[in-house]
N, C-alpha and C. Protein backbone atom coordinates (compact mmCIF):
# COMPACT_ATOMS: atom_id res chain seq x y z
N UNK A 1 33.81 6.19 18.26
CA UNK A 1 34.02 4.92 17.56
C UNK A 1 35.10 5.10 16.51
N UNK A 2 36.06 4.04 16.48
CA UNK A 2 37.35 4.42 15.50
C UNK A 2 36.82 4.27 14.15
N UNK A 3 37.39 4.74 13.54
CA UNK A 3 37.23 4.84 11.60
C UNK A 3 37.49 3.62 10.81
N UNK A 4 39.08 2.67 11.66
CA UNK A 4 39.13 2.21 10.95
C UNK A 4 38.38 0.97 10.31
N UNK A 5 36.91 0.48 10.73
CA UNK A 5 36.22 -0.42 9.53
C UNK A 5 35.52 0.69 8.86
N UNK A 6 35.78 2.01 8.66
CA UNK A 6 35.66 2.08 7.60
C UNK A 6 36.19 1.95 6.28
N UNK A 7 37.29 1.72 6.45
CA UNK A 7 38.98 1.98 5.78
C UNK A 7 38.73 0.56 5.65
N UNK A 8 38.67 -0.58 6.07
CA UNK A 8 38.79 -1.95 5.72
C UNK A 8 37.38 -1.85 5.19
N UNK A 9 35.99 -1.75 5.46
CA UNK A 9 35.11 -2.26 4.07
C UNK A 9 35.70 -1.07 2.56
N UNK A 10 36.03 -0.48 2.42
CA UNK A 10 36.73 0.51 1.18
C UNK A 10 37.69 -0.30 0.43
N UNK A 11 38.56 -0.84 1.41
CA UNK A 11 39.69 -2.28 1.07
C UNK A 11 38.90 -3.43 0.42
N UNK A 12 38.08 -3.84 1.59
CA UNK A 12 37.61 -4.96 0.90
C UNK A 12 36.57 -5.04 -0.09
N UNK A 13 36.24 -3.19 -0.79
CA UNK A 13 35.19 -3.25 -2.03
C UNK A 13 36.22 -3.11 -3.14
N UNK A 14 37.30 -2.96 -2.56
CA UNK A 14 38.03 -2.32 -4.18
C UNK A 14 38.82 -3.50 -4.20
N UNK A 15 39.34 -4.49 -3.53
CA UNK A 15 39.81 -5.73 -3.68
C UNK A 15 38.87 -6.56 -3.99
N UNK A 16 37.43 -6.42 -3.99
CA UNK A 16 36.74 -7.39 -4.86
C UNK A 16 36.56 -7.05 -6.33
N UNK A 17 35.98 -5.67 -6.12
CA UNK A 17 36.50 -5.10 -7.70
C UNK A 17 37.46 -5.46 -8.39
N UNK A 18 38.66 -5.76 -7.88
CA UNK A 18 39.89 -6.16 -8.45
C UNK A 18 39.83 -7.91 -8.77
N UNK A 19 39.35 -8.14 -8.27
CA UNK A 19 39.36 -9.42 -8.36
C UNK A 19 38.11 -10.12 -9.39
N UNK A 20 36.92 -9.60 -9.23
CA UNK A 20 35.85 -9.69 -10.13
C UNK A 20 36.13 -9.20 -11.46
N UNK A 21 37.29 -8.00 -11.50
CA UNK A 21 37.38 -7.76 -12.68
C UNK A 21 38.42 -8.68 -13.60
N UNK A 22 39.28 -9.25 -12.74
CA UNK A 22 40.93 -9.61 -13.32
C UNK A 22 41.01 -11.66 -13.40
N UNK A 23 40.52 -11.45 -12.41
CA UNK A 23 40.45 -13.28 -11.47
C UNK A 23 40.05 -13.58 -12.73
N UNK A 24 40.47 -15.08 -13.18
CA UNK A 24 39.83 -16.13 -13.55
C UNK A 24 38.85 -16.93 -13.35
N UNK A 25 38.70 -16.76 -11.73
CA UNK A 25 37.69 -17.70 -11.25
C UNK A 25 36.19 -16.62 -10.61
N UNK A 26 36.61 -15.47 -11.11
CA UNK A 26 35.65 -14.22 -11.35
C UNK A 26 34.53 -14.86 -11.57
N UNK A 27 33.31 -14.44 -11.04
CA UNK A 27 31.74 -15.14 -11.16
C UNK A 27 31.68 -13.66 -12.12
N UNK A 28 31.80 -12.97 -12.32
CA UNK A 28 31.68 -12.17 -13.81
C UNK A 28 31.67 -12.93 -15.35
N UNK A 29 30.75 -13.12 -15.78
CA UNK A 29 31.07 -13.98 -17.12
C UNK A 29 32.19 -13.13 -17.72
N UNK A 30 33.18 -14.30 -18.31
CA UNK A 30 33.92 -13.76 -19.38
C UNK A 30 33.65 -12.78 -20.36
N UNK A 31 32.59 -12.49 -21.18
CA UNK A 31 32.13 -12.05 -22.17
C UNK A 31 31.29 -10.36 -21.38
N UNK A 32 31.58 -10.38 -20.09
CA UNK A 32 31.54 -8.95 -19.67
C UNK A 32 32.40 -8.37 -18.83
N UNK A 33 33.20 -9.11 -18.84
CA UNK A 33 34.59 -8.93 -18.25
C UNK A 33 35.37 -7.24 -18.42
N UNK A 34 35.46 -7.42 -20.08
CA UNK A 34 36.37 -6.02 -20.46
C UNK A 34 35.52 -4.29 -20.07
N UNK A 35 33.71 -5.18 -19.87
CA UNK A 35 33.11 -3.69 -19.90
C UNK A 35 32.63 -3.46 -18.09
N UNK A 36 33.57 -4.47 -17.15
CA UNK A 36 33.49 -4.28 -15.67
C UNK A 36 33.99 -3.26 -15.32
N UNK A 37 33.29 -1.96 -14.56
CA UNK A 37 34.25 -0.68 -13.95
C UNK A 37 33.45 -1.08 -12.51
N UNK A 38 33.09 -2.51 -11.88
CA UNK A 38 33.05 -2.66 -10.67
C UNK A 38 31.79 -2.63 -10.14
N UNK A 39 31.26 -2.89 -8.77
CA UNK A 39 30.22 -3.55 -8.28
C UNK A 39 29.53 -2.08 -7.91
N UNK A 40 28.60 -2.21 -7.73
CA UNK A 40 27.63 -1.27 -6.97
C UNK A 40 27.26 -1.14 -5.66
N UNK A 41 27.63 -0.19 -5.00
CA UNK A 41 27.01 0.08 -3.06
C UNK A 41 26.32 1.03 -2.65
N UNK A 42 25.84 1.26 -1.85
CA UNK A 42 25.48 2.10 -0.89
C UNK A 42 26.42 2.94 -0.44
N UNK A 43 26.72 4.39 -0.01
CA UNK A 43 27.19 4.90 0.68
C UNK A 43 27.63 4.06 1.97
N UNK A 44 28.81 4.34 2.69
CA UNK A 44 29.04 3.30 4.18
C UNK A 44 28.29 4.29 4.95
N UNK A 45 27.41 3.60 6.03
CA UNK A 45 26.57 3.90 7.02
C UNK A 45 26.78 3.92 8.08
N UNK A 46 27.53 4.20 9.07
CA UNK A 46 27.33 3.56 10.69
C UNK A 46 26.22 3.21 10.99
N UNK A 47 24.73 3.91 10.67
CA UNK A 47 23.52 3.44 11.01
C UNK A 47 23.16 1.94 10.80
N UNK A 48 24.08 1.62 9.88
CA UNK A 48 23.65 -0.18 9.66
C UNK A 48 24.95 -1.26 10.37
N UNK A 49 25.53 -0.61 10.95
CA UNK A 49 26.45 -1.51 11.83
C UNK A 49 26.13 -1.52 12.92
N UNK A 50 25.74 -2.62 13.46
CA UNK A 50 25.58 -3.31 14.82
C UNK A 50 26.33 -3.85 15.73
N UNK A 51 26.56 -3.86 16.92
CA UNK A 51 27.38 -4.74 18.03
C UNK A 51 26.19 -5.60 18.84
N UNK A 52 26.22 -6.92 18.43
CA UNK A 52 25.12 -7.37 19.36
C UNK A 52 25.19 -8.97 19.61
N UNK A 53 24.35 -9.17 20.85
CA UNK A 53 24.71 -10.45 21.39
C UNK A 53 24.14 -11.52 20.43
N UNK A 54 24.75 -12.41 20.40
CA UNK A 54 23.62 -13.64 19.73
C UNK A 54 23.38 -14.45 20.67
N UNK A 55 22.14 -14.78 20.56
CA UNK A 55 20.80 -15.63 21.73
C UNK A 55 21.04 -16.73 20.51
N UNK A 56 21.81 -17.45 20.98
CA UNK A 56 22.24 -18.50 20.60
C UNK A 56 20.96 -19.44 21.21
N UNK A 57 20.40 -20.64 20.05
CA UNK A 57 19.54 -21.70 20.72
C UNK A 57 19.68 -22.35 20.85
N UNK A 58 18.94 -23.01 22.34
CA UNK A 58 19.28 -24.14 22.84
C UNK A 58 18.41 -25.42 22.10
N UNK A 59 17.98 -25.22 21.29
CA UNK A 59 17.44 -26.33 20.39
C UNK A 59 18.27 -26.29 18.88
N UNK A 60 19.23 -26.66 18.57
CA UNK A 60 19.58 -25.74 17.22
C UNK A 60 19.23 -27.10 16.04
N UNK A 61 17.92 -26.79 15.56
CA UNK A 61 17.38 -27.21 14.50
C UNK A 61 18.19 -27.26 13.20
N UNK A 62 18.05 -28.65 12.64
CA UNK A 62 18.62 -28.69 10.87
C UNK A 62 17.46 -27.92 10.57
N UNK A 63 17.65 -27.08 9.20
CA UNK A 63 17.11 -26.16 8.48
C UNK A 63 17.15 -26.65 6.90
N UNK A 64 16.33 -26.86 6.05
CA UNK A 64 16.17 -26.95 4.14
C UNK A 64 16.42 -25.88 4.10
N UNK A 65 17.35 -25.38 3.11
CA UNK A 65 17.61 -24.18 2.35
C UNK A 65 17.29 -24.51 0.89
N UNK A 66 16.32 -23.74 0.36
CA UNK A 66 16.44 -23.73 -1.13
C UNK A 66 17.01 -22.80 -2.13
N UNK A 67 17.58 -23.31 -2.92
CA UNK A 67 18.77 -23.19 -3.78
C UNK A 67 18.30 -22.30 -5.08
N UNK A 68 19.26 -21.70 -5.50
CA UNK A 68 18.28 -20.79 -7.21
C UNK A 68 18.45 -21.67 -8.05
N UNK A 69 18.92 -22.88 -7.80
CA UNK A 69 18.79 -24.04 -9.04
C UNK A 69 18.01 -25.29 -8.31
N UNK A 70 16.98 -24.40 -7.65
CA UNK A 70 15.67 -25.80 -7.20
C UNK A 70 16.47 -26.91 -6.85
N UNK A 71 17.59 -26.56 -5.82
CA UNK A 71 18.37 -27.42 -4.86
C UNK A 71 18.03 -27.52 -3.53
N UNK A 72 18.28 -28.51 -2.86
CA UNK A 72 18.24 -28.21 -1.35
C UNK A 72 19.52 -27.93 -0.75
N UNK A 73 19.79 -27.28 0.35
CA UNK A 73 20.87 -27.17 1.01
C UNK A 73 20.58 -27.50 2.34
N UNK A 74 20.95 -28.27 3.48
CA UNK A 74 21.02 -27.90 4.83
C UNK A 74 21.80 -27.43 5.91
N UNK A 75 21.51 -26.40 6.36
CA UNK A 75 22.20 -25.74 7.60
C UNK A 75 21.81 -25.74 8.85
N UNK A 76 22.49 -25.49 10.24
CA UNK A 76 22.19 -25.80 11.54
C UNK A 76 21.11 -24.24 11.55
N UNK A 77 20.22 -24.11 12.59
CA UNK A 77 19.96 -22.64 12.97
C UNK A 77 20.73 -22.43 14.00
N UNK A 78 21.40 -21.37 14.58
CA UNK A 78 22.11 -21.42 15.50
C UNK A 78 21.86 -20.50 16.43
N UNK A 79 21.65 -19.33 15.99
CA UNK A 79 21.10 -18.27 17.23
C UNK A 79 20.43 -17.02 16.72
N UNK A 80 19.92 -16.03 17.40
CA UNK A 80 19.62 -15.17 16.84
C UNK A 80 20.02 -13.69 17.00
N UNK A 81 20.18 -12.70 15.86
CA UNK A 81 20.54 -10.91 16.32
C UNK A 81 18.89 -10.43 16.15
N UNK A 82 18.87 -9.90 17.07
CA UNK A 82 17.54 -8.86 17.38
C UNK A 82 18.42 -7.13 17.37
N UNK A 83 17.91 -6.33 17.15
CA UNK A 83 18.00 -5.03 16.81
C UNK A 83 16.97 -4.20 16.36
N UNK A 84 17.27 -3.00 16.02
CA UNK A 84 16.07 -1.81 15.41
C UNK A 84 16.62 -1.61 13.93
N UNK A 85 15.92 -1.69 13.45
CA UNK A 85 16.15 -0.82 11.83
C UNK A 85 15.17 0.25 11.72
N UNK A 86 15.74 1.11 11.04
CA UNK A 86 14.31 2.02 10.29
C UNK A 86 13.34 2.42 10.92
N UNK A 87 13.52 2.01 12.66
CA UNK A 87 12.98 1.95 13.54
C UNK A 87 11.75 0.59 13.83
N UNK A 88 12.04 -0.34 13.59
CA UNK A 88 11.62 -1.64 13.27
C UNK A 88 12.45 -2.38 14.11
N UNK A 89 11.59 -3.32 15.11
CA UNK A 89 12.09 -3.99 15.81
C UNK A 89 12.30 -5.68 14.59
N UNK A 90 13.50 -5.86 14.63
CA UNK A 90 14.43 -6.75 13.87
C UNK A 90 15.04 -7.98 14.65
N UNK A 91 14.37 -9.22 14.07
CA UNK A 91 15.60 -10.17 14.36
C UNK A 91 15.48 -10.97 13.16
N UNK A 92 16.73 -11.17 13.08
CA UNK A 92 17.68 -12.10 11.64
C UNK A 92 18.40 -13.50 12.66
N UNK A 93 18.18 -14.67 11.73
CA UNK A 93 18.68 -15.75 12.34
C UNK A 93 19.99 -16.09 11.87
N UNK A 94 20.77 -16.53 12.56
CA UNK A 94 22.41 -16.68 12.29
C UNK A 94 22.17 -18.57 11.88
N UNK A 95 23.06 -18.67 10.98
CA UNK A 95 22.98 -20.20 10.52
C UNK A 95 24.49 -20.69 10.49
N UNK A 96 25.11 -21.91 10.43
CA UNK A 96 26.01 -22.70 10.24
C UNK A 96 25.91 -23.90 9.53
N UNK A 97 26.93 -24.07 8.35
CA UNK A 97 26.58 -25.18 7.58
C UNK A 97 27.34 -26.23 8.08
N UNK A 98 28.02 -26.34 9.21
CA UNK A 98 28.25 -27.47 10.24
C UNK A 98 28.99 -26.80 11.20
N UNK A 99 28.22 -27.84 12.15
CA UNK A 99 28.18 -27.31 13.66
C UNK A 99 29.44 -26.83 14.19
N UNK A 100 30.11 -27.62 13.72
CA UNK A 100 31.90 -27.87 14.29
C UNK A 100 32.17 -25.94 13.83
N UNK A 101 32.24 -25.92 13.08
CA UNK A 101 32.77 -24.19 12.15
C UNK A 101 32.33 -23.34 13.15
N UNK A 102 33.41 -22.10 13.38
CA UNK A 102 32.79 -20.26 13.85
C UNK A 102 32.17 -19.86 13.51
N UNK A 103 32.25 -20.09 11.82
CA UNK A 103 31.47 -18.94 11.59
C UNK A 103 29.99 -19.02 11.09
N UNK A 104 29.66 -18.10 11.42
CA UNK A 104 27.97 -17.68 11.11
C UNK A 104 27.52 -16.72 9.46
N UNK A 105 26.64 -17.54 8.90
CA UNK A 105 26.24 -17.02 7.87
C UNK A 105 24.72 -16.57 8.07
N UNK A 106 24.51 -15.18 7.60
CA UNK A 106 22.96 -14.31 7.70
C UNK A 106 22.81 -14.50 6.59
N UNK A 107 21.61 -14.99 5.96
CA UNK A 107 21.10 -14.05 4.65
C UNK A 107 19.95 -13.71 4.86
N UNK A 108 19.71 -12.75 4.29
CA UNK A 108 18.88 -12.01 4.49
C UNK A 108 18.09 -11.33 3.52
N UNK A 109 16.73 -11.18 2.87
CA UNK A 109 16.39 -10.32 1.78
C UNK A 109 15.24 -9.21 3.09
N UNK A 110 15.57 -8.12 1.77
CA UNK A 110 14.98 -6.87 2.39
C UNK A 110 13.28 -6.17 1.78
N UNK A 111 13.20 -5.19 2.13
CA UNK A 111 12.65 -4.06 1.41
C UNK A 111 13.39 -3.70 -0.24
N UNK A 112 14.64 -3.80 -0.59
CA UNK A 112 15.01 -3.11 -1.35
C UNK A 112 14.96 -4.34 -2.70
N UNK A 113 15.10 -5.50 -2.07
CA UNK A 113 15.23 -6.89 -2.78
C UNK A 113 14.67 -6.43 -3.96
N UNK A 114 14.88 -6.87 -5.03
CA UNK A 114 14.15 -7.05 -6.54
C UNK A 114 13.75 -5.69 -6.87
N UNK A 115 14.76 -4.42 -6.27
CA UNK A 115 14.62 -2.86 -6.87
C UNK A 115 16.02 -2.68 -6.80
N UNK A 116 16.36 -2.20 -5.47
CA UNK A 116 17.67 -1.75 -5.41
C UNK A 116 18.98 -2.79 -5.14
N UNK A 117 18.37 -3.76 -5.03
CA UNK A 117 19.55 -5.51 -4.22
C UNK A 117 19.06 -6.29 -5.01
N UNK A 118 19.84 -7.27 -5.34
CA UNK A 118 19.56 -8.30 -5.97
C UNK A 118 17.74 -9.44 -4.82
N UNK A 119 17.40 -9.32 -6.15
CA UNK A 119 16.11 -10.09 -5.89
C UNK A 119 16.04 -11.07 -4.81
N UNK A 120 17.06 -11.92 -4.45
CA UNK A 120 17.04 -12.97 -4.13
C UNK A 120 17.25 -12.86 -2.64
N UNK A 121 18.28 -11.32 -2.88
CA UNK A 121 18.73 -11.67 -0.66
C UNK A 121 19.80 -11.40 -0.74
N UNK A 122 20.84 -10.84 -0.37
CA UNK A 122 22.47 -11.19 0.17
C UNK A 122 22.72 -11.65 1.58
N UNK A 123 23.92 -11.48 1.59
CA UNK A 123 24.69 -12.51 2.74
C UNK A 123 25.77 -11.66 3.80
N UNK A 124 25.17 -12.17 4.56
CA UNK A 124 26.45 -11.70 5.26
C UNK A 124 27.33 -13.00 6.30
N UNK A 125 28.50 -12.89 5.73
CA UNK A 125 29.64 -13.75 6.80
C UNK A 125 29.87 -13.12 7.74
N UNK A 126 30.11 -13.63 8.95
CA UNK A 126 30.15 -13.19 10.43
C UNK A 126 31.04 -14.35 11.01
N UNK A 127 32.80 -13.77 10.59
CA UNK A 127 33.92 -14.87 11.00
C UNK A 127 34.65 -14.39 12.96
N UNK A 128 34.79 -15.37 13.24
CA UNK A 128 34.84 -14.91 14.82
C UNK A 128 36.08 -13.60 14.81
N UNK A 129 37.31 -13.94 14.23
CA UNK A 129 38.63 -12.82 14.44
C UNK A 129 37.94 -11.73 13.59
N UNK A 130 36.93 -11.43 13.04
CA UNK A 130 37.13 -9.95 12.35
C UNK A 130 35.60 -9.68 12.90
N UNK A 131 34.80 -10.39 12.99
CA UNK A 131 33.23 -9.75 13.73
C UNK A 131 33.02 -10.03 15.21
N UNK A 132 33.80 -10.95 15.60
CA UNK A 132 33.14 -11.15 17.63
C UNK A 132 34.18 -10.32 18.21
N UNK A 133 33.73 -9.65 18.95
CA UNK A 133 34.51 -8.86 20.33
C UNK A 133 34.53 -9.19 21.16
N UNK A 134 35.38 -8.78 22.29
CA UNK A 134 34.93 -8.85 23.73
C UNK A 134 34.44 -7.84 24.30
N UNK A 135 34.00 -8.14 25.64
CA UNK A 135 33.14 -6.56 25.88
C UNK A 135 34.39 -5.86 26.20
N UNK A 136 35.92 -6.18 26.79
CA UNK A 136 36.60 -5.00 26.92
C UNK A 136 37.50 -4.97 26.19
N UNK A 137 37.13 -5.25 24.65
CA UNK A 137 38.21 -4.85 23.63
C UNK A 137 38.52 -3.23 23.40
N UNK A 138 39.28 -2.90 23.24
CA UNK A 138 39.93 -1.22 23.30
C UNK A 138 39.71 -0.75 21.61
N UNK A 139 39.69 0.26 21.51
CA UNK A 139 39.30 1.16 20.03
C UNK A 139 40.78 0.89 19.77
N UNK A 140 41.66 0.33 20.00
CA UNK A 140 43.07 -0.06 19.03
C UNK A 140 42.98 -1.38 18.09
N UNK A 141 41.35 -2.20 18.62
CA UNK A 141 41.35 -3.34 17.74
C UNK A 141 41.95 -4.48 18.50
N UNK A 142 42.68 -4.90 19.43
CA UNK A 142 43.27 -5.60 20.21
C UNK A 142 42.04 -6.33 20.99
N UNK A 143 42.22 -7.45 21.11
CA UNK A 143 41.23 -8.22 21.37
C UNK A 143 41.92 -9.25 23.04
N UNK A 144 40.70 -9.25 23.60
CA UNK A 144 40.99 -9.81 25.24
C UNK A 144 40.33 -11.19 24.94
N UNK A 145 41.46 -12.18 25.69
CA UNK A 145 40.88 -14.23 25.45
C UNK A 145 39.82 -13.83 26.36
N UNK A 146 39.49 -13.26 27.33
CA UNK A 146 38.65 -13.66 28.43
C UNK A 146 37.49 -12.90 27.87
N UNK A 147 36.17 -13.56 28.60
CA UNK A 147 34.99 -12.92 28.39
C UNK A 147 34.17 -13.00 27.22
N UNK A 148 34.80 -14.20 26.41
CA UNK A 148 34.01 -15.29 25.40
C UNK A 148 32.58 -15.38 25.17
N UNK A 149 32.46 -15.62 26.35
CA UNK A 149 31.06 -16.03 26.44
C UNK A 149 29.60 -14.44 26.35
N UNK A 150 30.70 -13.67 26.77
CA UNK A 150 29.91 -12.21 26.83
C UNK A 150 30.14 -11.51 25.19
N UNK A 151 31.01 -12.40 24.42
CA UNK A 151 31.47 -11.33 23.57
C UNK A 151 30.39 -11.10 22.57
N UNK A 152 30.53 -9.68 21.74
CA UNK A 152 29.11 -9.38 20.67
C UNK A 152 29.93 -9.53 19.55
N UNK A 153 28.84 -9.86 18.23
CA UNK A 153 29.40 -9.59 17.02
C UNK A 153 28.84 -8.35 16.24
N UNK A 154 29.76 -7.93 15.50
CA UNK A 154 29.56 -6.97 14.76
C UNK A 154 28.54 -7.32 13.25
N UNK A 155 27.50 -6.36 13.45
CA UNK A 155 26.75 -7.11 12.20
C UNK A 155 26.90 -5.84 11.60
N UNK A 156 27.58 -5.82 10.52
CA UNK A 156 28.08 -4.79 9.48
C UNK A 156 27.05 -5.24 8.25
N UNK A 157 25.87 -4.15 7.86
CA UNK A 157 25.20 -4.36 6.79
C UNK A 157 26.16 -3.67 5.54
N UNK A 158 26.74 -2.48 5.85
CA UNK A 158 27.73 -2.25 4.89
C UNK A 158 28.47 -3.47 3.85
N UNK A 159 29.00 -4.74 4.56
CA UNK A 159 29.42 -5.63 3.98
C UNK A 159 28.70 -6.70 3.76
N UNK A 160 27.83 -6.43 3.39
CA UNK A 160 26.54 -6.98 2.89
C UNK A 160 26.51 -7.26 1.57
N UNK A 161 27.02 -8.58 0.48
CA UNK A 161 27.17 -9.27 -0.59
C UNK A 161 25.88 -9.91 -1.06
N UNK A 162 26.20 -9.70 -2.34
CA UNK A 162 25.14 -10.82 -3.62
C UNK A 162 25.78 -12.32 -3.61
N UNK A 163 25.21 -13.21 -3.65
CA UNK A 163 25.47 -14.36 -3.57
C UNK A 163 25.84 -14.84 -5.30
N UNK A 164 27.09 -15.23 -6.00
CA UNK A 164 27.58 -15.59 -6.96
C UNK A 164 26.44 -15.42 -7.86
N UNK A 165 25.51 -16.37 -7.04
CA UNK A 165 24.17 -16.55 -8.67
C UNK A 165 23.86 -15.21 -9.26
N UNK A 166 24.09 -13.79 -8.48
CA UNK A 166 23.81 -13.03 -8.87
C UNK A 166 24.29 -12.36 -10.15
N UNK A 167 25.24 -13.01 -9.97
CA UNK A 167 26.41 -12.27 -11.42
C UNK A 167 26.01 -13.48 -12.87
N UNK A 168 25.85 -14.54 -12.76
CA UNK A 168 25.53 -15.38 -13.31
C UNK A 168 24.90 -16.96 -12.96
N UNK A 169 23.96 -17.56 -14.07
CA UNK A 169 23.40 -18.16 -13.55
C UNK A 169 23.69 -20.13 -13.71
N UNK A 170 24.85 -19.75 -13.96
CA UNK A 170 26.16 -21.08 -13.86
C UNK A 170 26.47 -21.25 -11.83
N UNK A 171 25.93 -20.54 -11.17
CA UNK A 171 25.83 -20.85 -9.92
C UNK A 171 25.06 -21.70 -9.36
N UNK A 172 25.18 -22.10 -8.37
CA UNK A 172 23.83 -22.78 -7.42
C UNK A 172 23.81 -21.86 -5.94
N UNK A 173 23.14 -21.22 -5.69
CA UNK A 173 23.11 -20.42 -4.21
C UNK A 173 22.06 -20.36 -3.33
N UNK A 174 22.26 -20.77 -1.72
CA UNK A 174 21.08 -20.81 -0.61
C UNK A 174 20.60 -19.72 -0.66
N UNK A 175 19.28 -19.62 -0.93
CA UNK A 175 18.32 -18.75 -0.94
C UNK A 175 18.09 -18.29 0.95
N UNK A 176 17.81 -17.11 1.06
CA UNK A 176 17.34 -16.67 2.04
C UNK A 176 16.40 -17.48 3.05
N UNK A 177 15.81 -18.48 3.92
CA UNK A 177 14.28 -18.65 4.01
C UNK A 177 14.20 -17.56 4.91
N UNK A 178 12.63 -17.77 4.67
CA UNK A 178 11.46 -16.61 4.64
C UNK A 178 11.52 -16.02 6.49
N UNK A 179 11.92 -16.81 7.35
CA UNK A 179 12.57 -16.47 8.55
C UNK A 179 13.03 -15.04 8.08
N UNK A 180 13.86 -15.14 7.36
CA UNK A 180 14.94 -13.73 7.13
C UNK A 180 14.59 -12.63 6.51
N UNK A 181 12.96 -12.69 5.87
CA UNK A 181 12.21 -11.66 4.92
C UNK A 181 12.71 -10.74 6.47
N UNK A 182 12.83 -9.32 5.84
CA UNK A 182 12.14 -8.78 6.40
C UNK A 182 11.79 -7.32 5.85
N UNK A 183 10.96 -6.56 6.49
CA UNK A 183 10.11 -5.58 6.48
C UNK A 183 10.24 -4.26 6.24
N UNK A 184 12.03 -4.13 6.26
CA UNK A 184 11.99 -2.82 6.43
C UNK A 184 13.35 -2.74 4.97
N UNK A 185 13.77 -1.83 4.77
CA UNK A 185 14.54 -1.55 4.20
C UNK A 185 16.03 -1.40 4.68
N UNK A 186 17.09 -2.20 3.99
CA UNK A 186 18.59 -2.07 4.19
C UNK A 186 19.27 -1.59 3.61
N UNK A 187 18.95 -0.47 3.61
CA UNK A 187 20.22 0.36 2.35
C UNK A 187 21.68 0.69 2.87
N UNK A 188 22.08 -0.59 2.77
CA UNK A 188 23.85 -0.29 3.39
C UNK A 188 23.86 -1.99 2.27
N UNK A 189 25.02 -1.77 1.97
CA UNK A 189 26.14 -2.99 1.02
C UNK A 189 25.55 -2.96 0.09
N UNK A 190 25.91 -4.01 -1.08
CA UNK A 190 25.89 -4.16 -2.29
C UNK A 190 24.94 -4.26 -2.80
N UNK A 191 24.65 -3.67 -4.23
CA UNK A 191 23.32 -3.08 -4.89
C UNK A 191 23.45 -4.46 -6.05
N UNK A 192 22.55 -4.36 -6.41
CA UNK A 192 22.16 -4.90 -7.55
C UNK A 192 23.03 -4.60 -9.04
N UNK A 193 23.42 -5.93 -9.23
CA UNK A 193 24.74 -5.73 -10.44
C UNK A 193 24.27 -5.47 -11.79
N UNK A 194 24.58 -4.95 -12.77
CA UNK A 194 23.87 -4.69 -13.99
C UNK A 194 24.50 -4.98 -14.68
């Protein structure tokens, strides 16, 4: 398996760092800005990166999401990743906040939730050009139009994010539902910010 997502989640932790620390529109409050030396992770894992089909449903239900500011949100359900963790048979439901869009949003809270991860759950985005494959895409990254319908996505827990509210509570953010508890522990992506 090639290296390089490992080299792009490394990119894309130290370009958020950069940006959480410098940005204006930084979900870092101002007033802890100067004492930011950057986010907290996990070691990168291969054990928490996945290639897998989504069992997309043929009923795809509106879903209430509740919000950390006792909001509602609604999203489509759209399909599901089944897998092993920890040796735990796993499935996480993939959502869309309208139908028309690629991409798929997981959230998910764990085992580690409210110790080692933020309490609430993180997220993972799952955009078609950087997570769906085809089955005969080549280790150069080059991607084949055909075979769409067969293609898997990459579920990278490594890039596994706190949802804004986490940094402060001037946010509003979709809470996990309880679909997405699950049982075992995810120690791959972002830890709990201090």
């Amino acid at each position: 398996m090639s290296t390089d997502w490992r080299e792009t989640v490394r990119r894309q932790r130290a370009e958020k760092d950069d940006y959480f620390g410098d940005h204006p529109r930084s979900p870092i409050p101002d007033d802890e800005r100067d004492e930011f030396e950057g986010l907290n992770y996990y070691p990168i894992d291969e054990d928490y990166r996945f290639a897998l089909s989504l069992r997309e449903h043929e009923d795809k239900e509106r879903v209430t999401v509740s919000t950390s500011t006792e909001g509602e949100q609604e999203y489509v359900r759209w399909g599901e990743f089944r897998f092993e963790a920890d040796g735990e048979d796993v499935t996480l439901q993939a959502y869309k906040s309208d139908p028309d869009e690629d991409r798929l949003w997981v959230p998910f809270r764990d085992e580690t939730s409210g110790d080692e991860t933020y309490g609430a759950g993180r997220y993972l985005d799952l955009e078609p050009a950087d997570h769906r494959i085809a089955p005969d895409e080549s280790d150069d990254g080059e991607r084949d139009d055909e075979g769409e319908d067969d293609a898997e996505w990459i579920l990278d827990f490594n890039q596994a994010y706190n949802p804004t509210c986490a940094y402060s509570d001037r946010y509003e953010c979709p809470l996990p539902p309880m679909e997405n508890w699950l049982d075992v522990a995810i120690e791959a992506g972002e830890k709990t910010y201090h």
